[in-house]
C-alpha atoms as a PDB file:
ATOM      1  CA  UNK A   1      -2.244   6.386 -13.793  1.00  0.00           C
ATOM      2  CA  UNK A   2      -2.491   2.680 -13.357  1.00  0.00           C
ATOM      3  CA  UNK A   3      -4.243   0.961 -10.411  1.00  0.00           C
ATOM      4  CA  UNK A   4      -5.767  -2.597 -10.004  1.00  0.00           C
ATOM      5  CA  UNK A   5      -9.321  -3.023  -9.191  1.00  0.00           C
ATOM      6  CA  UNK A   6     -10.081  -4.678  -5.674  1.00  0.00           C
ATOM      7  CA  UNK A   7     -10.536  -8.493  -7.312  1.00  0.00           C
ATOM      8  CA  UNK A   8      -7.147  -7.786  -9.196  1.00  0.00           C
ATOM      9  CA  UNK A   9      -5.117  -6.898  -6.158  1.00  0.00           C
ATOM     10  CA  UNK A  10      -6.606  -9.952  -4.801  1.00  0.00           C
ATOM     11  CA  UNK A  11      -5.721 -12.368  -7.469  1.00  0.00           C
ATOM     12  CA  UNK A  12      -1.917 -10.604  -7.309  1.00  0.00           C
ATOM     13  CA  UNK A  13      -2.261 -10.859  -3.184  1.00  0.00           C
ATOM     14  CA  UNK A  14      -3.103 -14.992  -3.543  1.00  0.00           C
ATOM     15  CA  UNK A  15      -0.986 -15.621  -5.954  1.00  0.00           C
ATOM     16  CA  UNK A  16       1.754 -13.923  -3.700  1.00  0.00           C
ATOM     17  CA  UNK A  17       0.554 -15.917  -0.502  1.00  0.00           C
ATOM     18  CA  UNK A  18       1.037 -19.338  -2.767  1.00  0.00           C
ATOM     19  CA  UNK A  19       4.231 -18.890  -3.943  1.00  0.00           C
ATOM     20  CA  UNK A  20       6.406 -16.612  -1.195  1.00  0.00           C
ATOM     21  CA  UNK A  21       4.912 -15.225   1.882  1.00  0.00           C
ATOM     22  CA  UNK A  22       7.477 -13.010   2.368  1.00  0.00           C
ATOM     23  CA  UNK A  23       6.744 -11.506  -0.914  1.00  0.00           C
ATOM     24  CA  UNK A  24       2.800 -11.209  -0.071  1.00  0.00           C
ATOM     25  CA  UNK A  25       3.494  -9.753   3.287  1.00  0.00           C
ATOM     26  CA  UNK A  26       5.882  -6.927   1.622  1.00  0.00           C
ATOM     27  CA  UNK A  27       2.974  -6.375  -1.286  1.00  0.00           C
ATOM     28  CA  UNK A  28       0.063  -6.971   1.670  1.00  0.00           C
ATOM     29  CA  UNK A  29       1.678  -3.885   3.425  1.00  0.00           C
ATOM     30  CA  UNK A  30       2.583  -1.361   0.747  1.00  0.00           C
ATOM     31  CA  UNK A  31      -1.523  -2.059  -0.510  1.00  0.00           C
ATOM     32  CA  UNK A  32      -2.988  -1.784   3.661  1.00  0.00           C
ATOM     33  CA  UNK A  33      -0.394   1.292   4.387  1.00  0.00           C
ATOM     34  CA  UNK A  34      -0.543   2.975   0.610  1.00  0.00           C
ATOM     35  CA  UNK A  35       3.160   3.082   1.218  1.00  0.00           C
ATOM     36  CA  UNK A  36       6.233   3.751  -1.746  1.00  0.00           C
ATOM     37  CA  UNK A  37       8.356   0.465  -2.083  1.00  0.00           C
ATOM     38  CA  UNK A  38      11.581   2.641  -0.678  1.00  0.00           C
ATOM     39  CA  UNK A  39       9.451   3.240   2.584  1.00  0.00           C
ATOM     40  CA  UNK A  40       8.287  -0.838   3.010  1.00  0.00           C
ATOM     41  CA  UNK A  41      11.826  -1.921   2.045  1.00  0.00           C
ATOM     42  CA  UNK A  42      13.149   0.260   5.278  1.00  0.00           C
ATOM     43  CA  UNK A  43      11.005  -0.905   7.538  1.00  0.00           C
ATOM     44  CA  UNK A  44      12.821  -2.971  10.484  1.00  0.00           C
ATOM     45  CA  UNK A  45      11.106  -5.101  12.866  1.00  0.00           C
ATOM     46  CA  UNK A  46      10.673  -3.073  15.498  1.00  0.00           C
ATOM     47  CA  UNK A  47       8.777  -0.570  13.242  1.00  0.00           C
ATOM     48  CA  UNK A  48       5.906  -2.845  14.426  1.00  0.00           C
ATOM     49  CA  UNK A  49       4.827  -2.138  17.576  1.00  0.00           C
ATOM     50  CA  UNK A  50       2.020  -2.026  20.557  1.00  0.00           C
ATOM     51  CA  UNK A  51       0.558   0.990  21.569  1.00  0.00           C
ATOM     52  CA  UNK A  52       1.922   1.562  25.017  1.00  0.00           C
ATOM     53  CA  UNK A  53      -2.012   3.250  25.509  1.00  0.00           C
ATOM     54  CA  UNK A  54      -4.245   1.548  23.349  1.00  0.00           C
ATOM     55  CA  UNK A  55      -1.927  -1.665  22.997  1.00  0.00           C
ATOM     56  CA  UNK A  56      -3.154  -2.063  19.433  1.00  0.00           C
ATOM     57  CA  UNK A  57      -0.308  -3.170  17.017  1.00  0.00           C
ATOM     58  CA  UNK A  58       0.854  -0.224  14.549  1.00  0.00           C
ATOM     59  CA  UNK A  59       3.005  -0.436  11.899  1.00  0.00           C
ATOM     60  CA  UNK A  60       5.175   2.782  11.878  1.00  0.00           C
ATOM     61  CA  UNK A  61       6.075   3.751   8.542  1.00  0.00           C
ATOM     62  CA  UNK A  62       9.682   6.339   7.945  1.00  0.00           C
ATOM     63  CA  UNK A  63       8.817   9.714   5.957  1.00  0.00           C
ATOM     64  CA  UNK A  64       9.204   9.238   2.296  1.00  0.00           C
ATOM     65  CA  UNK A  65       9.864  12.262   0.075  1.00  0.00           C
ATOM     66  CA  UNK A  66       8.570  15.139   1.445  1.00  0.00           C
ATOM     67  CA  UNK A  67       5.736  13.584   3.565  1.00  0.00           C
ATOM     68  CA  UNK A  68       5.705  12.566   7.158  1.00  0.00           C
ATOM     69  CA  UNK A  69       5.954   9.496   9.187  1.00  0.00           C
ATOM     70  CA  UNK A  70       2.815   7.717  10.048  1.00  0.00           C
ATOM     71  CA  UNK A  71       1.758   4.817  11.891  1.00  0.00           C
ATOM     72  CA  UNK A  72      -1.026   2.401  11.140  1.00  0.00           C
ATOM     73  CA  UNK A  73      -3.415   0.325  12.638  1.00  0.00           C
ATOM     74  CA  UNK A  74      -2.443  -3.788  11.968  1.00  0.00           C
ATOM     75  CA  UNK A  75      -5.731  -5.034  11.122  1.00  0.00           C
ATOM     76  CA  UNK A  76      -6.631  -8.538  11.068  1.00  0.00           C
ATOM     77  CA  UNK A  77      -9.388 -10.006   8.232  1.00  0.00           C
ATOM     78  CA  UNK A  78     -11.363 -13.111   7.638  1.00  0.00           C
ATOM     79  CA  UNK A  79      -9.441 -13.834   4.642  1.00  0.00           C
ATOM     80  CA  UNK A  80      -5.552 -14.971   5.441  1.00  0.00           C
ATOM     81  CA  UNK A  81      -4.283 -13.003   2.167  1.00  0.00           C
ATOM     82  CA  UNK A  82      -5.853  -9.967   3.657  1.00  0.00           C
ATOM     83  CA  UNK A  83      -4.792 -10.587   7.573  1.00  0.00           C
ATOM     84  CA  UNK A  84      -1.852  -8.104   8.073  1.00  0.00           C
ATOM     85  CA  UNK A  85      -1.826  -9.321  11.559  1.00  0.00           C
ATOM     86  CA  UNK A  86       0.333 -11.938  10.419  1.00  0.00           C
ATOM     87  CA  UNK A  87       3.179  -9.195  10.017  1.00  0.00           C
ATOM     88  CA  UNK A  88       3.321  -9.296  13.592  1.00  0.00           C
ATOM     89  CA  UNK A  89       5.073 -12.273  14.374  1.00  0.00           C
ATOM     90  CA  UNK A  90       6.900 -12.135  11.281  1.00  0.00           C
ATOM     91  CA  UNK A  91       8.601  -8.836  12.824  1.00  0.00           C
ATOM     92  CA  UNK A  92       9.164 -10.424  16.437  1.00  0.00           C
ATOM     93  CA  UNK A  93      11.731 -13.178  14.580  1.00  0.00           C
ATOM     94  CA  UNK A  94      13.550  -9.672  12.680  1.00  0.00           C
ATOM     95  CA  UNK A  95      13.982  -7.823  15.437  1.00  0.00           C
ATOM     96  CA  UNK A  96      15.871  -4.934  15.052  1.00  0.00           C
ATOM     97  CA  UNK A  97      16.362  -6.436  11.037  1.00  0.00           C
ATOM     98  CA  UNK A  98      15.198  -5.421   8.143  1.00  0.00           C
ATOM     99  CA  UNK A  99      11.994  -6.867   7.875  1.00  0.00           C
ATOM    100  CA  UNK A 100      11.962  -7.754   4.529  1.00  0.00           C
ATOM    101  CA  UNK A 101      15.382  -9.119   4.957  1.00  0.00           C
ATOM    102  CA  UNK A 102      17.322  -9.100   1.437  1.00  0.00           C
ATOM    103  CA  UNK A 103      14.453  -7.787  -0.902  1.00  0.00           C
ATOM    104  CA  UNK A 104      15.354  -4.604  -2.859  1.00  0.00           C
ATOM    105  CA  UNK A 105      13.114  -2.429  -5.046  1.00  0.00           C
ATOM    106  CA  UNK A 106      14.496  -4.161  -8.481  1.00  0.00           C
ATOM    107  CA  UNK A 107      13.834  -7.793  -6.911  1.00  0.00           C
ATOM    108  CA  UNK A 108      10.387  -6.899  -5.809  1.00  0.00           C
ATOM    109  CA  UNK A 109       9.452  -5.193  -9.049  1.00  0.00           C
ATOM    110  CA  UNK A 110      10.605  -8.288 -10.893  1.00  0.00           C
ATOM    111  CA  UNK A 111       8.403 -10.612  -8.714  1.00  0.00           C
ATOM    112  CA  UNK A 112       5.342  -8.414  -8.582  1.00  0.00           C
ATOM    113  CA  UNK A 113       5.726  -8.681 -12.313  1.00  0.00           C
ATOM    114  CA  UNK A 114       5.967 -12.440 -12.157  1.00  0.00           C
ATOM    115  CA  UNK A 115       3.226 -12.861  -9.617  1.00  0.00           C
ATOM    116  CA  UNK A 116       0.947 -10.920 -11.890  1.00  0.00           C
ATOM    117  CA  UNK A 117       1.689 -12.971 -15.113  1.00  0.00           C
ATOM    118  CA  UNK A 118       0.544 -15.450 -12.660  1.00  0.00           C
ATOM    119  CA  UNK A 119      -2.377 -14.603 -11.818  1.00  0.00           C
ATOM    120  CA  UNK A 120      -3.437 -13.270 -15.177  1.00  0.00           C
ATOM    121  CA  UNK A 121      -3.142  -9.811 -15.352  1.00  0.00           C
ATOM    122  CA  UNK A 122      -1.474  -7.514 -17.873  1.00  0.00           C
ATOM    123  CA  UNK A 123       2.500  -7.330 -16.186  1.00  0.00           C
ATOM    124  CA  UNK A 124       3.184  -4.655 -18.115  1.00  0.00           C
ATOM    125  CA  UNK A 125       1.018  -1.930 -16.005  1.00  0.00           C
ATOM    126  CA  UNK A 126       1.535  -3.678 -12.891  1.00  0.00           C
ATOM    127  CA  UNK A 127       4.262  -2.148 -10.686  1.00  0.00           C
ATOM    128  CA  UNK A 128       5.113  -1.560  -7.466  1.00  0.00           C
ATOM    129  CA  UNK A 129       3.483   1.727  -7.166  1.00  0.00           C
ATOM    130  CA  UNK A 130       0.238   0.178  -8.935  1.00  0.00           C
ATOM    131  CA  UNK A 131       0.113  -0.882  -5.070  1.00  0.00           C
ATOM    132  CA  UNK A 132      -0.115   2.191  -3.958  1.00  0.00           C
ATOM    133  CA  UNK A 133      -2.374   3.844  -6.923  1.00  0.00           C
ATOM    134  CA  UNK A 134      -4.718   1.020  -5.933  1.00  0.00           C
ATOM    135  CA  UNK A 135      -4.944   2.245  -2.016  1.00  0.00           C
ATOM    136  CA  UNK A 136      -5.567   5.626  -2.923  1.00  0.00           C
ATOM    137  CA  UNK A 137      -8.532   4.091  -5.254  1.00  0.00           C
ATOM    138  CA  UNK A 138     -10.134   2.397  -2.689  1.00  0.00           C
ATOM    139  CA  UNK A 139     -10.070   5.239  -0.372  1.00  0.00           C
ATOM    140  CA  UNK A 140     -11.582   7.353  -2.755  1.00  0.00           C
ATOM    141  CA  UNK A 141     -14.220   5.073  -3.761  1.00  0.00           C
ATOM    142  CA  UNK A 142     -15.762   4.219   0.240  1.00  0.00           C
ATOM    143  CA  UNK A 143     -15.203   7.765   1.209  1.00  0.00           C
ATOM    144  CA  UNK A 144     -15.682   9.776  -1.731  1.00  0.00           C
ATOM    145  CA  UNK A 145     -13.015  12.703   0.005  1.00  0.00           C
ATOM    146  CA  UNK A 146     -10.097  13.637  -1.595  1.00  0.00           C
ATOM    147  CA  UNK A 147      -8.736  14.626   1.371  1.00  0.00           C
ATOM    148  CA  UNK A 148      -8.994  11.075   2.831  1.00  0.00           C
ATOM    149  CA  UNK A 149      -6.240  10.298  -0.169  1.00  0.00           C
ATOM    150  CA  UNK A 150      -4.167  12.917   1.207  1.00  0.00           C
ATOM    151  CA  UNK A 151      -3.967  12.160   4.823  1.00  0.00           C
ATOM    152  CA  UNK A 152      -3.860   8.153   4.511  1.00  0.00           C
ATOM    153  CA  UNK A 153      -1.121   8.553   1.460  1.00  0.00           C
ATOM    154  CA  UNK A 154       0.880  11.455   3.579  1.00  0.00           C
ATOM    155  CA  UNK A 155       0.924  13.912   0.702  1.00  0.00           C
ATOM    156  CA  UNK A 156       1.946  17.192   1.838  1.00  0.00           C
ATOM    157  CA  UNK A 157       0.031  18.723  -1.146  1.00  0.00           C
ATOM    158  CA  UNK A 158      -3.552  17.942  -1.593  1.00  0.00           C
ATOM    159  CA  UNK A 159      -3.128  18.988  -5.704  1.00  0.00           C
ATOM    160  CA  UNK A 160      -1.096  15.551  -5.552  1.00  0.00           C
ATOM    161  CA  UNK A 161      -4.595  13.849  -5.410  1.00  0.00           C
ATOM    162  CA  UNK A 162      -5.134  15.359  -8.820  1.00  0.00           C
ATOM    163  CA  UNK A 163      -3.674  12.323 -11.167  1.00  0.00           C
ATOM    164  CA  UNK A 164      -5.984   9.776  -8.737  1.00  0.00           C
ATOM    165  CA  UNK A 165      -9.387  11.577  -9.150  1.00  0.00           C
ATOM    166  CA  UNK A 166      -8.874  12.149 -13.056  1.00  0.00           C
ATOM    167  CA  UNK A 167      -8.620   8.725 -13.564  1.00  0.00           C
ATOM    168  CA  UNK A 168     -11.420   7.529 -11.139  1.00  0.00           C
ATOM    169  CA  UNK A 169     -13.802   9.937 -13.156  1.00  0.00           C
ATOM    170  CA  UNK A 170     -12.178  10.846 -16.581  1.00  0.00           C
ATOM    171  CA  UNK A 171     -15.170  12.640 -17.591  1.00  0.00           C
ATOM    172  CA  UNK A 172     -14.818  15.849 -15.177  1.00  0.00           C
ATOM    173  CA  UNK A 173     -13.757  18.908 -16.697  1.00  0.00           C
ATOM    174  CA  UNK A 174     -10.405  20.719 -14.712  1.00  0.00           C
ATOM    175  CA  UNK A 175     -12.886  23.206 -13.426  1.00  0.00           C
ATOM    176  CA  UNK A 176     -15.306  20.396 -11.742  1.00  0.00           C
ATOM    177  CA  UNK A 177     -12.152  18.601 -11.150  1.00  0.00           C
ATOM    178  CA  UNK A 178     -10.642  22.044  -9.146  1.00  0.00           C
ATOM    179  CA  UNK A 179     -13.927  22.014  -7.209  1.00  0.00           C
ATOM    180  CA  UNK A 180     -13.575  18.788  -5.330  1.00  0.00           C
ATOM    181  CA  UNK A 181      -9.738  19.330  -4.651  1.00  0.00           C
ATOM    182  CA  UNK A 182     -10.648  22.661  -3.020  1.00  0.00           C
ATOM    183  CA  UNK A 183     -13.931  21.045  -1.486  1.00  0.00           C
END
């Protein structure tokens, strides 16, 4: 399995955010909601939202596969290539549109491969689901819970966690791996 460290998705993120914005937005939330390319190219503008209670903005994300729907919390950062809460503005002018507009999986895998040329990493094992193999890295790596990967990534098997933690730690054996998925 392939994932970017955090100063690689970075470097891919910038490079993004110099060249298209709508490009870095789509890539900025697949990597903040760990979500498949299919699910981020369906989103529509009013799949971002205020909480009627909390009035926090969400980003409500379709099922994909065999998961669930989730929403998530739009999070703002310090650093403009990391400040999702630009997405909500960006979904106010959509409306009801697609919020990505025109992009399709093939288009977006060809850019993320450009972008990353770019920016100096190796194209070849950067893809769109790199994105989301990256997410579940971090996650791992503050909370040190496989099920954390699970819930955040809506897996509806746990085992699915398997390919993620083998390659954080290549040196545990299937038996110590078995013990922290049934931990």
């Amino acid at each position: 399995m392939e994932y970017l460290q955090e100063t690689e998705i970075n470097t891919l993120l910038r490079t993004a955010y110099e060249h298209n914005r709508e490009h870095w937005l789509a890539l900025l939330v697949m990597y903040a909601t760990g979500t498949r390319v299919s699910q981020a190219l369906r989103l529509r503008g009013t799949d971002v939202y205020a909480n009627p209670v909390t009035h926090e903005n969400r980003i409500r994300l379709p099922r994909a596969k065999r998961g669930t729907s989730r929403s998530y919390k739009i999070v703002k950062s310090a650093d403009p290539i990391r400040d999702l809460t630009q997405v909500i503005d960006f979904a106010r002018r959509r409306g009801t549109s697609m919020l990505f507009g025109g992009l399709t999986r093939h288009y977006l895998h060809v850019v993320i491969k450009k972008y990353a040329k770019l920016a100096g990493l190796h194209e070849e094992m950067v893809h769109c689901h790199t994105v989301r193999h990256s997410t579940a890295m971090r996650i791992f790596e503050r909370t040190q819970r496989p099920g954390a990967i699970t819930g955040y990534l809506c897996h509806t098997d746990q085992s699915s966690v398997y390919p993620y933690l083998r390659e954080h730690d290549a040196s545990l054996g299937e038996d110590a791996m078995a013990a922290v998925l049934t931990a």
